[in-house]
PDB file of N, CA and C in Angstrom:
ATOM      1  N   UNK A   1       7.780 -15.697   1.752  1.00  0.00           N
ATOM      2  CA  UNK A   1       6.827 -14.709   1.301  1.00  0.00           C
ATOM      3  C   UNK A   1       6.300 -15.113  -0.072  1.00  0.00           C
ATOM      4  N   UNK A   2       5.115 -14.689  -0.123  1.00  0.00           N
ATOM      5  CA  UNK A   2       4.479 -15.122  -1.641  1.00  0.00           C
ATOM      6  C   UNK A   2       4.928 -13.995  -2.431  1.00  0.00           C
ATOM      7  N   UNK A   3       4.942 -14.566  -3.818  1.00  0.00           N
ATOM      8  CA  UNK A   3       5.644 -14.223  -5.001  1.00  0.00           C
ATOM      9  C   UNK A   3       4.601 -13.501  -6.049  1.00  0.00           C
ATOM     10  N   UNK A   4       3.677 -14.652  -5.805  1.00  0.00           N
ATOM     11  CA  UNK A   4       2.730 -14.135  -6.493  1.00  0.00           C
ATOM     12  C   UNK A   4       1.485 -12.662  -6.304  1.00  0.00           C
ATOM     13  N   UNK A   5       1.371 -12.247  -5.383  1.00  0.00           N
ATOM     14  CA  UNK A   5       0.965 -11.170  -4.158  1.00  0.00           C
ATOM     15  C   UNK A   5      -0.552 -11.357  -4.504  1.00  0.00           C
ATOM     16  N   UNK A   6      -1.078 -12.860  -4.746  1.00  0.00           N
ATOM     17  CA  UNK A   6      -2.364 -12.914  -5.053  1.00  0.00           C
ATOM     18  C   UNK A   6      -2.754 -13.277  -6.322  1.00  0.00           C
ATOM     19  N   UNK A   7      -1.971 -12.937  -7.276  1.00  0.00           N
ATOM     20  CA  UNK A   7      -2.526 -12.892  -8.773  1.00  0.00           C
ATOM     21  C   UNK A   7      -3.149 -14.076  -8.683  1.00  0.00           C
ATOM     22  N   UNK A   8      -2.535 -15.043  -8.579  1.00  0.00           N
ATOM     23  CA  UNK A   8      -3.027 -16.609  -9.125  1.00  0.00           C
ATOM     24  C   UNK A   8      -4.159 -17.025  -8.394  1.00  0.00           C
ATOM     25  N   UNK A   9      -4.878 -16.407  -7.341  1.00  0.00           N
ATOM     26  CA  UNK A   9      -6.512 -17.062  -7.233  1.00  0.00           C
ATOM     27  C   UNK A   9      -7.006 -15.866  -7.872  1.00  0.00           C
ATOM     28  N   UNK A  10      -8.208 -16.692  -7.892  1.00  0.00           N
ATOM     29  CA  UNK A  10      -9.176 -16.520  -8.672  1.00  0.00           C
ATOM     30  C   UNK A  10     -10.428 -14.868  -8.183  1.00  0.00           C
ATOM     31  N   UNK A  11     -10.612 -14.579  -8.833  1.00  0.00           N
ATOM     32  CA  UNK A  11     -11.696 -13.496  -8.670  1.00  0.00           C
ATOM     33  C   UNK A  11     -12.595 -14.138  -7.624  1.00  0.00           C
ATOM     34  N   UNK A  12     -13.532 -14.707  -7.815  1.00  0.00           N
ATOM     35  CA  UNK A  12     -14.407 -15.202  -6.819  1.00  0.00           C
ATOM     36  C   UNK A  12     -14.046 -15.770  -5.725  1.00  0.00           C
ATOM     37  N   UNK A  13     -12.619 -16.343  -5.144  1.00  0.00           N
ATOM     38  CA  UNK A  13     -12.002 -16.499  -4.527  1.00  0.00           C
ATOM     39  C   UNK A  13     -11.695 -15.140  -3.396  1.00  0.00           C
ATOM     40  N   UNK A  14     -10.837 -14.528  -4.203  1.00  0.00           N
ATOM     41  CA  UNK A  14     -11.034 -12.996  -3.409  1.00  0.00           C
ATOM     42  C   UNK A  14     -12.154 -12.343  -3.256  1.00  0.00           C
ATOM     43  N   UNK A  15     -13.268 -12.670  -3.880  1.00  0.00           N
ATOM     44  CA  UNK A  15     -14.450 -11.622  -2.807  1.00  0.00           C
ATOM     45  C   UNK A  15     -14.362 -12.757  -1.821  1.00  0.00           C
ATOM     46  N   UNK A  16     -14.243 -13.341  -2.156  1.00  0.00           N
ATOM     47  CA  UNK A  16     -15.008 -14.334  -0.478  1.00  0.00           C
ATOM     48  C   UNK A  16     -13.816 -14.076   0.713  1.00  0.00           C
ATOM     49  N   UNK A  17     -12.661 -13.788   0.152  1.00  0.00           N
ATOM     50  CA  UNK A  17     -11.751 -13.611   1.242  1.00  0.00           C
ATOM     51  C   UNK A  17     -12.230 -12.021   2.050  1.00  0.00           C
ATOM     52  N   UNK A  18     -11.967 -10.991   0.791  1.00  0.00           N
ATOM     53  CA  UNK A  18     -12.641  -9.726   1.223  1.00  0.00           C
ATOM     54  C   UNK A  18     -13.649  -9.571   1.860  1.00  0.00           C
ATOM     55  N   UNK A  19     -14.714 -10.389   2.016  1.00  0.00           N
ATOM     56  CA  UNK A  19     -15.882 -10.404   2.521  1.00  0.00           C
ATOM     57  C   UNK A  19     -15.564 -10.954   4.135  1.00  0.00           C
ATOM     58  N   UNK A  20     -14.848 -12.239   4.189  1.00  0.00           N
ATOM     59  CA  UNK A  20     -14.678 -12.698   5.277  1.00  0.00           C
ATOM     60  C   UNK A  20     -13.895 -11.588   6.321  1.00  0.00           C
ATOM     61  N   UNK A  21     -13.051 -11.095   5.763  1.00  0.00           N
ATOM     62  CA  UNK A  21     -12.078 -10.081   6.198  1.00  0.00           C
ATOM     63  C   UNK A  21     -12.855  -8.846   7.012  1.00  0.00           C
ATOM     64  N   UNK A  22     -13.749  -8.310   5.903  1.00  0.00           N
ATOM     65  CA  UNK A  22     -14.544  -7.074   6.355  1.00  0.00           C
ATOM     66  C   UNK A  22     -15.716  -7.476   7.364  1.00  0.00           C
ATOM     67  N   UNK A  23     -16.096  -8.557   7.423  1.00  0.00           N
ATOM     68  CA  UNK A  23     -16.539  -9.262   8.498  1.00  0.00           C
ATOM     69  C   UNK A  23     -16.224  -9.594   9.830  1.00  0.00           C
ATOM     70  N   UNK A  24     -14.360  -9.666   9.715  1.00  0.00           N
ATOM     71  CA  UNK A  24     -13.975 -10.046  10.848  1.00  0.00           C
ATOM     72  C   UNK A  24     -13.660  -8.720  11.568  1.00  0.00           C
ATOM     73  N   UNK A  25     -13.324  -7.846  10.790  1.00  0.00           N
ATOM     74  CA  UNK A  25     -13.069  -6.470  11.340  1.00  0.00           C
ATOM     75  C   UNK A  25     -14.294  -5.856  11.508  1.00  0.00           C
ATOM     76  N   UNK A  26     -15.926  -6.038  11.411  1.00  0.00           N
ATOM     77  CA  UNK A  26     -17.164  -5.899  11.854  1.00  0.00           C
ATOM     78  C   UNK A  26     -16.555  -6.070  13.080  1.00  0.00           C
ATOM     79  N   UNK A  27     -16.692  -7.016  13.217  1.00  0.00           N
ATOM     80  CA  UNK A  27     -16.757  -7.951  14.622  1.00  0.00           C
ATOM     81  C   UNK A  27     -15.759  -8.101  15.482  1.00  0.00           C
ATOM     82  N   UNK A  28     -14.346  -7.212  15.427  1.00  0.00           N
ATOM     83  CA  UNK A  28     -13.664  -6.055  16.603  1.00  0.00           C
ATOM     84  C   UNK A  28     -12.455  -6.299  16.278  1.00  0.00           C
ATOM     85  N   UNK A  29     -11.884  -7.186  15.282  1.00  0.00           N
ATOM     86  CA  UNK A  29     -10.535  -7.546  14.940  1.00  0.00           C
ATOM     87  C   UNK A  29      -9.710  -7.020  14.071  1.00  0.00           C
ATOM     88  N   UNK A  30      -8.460  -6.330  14.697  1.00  0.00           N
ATOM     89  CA  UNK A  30      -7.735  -5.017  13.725  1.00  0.00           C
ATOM     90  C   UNK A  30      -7.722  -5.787  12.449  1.00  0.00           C
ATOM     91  N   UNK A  31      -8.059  -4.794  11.666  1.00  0.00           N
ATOM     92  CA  UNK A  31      -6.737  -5.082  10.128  1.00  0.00           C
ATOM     93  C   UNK A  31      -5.943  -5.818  10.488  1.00  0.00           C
ATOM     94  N   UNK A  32      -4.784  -5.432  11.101  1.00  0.00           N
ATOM     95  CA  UNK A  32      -3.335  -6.020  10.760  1.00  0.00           C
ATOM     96  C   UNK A  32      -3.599  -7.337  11.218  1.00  0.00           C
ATOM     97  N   UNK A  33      -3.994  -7.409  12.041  1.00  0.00           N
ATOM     98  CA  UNK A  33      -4.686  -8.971  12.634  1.00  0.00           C
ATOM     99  C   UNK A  33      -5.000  -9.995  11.479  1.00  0.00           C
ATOM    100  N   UNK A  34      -6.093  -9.466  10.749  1.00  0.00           N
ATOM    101  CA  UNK A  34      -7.243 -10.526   9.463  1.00  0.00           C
ATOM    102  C   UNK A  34      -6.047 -10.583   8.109  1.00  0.00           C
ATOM    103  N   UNK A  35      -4.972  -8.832   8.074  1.00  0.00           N
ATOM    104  CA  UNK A  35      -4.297  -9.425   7.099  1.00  0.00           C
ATOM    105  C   UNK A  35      -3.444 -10.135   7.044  1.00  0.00           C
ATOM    106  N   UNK A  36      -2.701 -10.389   8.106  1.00  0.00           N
ATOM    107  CA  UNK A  36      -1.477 -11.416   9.234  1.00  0.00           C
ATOM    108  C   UNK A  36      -2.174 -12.807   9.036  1.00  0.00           C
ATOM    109  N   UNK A  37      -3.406 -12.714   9.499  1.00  0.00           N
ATOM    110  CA  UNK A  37      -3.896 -14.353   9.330  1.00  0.00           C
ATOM    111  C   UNK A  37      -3.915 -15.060   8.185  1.00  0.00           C
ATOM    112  N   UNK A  38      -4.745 -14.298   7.244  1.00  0.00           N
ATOM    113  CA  UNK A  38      -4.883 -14.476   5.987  1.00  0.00           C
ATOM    114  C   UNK A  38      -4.082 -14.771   5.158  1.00  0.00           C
ATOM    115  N   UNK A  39      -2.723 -14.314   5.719  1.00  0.00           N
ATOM    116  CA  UNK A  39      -0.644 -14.523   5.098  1.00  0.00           C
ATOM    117  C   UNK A  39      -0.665 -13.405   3.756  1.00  0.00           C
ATOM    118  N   UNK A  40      -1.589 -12.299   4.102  1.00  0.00           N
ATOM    119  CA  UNK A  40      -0.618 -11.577   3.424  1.00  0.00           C
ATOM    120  C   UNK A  40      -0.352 -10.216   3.964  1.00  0.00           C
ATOM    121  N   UNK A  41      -0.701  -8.848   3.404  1.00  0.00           N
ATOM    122  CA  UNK A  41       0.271  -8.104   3.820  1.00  0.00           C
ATOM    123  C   UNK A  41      -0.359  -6.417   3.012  1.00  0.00           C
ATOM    124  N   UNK A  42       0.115  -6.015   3.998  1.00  0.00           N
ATOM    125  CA  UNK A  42      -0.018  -4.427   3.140  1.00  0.00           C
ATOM    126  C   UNK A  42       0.694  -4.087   2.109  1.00  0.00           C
ATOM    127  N   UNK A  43      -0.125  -3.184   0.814  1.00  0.00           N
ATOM    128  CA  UNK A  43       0.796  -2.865   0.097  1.00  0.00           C
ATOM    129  C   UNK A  43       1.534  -1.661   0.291  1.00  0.00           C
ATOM    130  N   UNK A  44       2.746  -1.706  -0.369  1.00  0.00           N
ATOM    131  CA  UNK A  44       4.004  -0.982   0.319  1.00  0.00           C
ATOM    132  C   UNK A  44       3.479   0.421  -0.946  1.00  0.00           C
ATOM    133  N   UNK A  45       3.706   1.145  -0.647  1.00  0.00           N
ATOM    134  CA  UNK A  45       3.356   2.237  -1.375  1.00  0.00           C
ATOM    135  C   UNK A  45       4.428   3.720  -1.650  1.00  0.00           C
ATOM    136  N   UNK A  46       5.690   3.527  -0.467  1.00  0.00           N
ATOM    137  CA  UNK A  46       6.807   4.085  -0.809  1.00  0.00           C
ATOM    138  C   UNK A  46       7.776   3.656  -1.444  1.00  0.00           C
ATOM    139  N   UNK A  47       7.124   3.075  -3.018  1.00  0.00           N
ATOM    140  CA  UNK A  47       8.337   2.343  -3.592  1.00  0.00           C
ATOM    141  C   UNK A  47       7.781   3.423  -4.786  1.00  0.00           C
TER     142      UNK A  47
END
């Protein structure tokens, strides 16, 4: 599992991921699917 949960790319890096993402889920593919591919992960929010 990554350690870093993203920090270390870059801003412009992540829109382009976000973009690709919200794109793929346009186009009929769950969430959990694009965030599974992508290798990462939901944030946990009952902590």
């Amino acid at each position: 599992m990554r350690e870093d949960g993203g920090r270390q790319i870059s801003h412009a890096t992540l829109e382009e991921i976000r973009i690709r993402a919200v794109k793929r889920v346009e186009a009929g593919a769950s969430p959990e699917d694009v965030i599974r591919t992508l290798g990462f992960s939901r944030a946990r929010t009952d902590e």
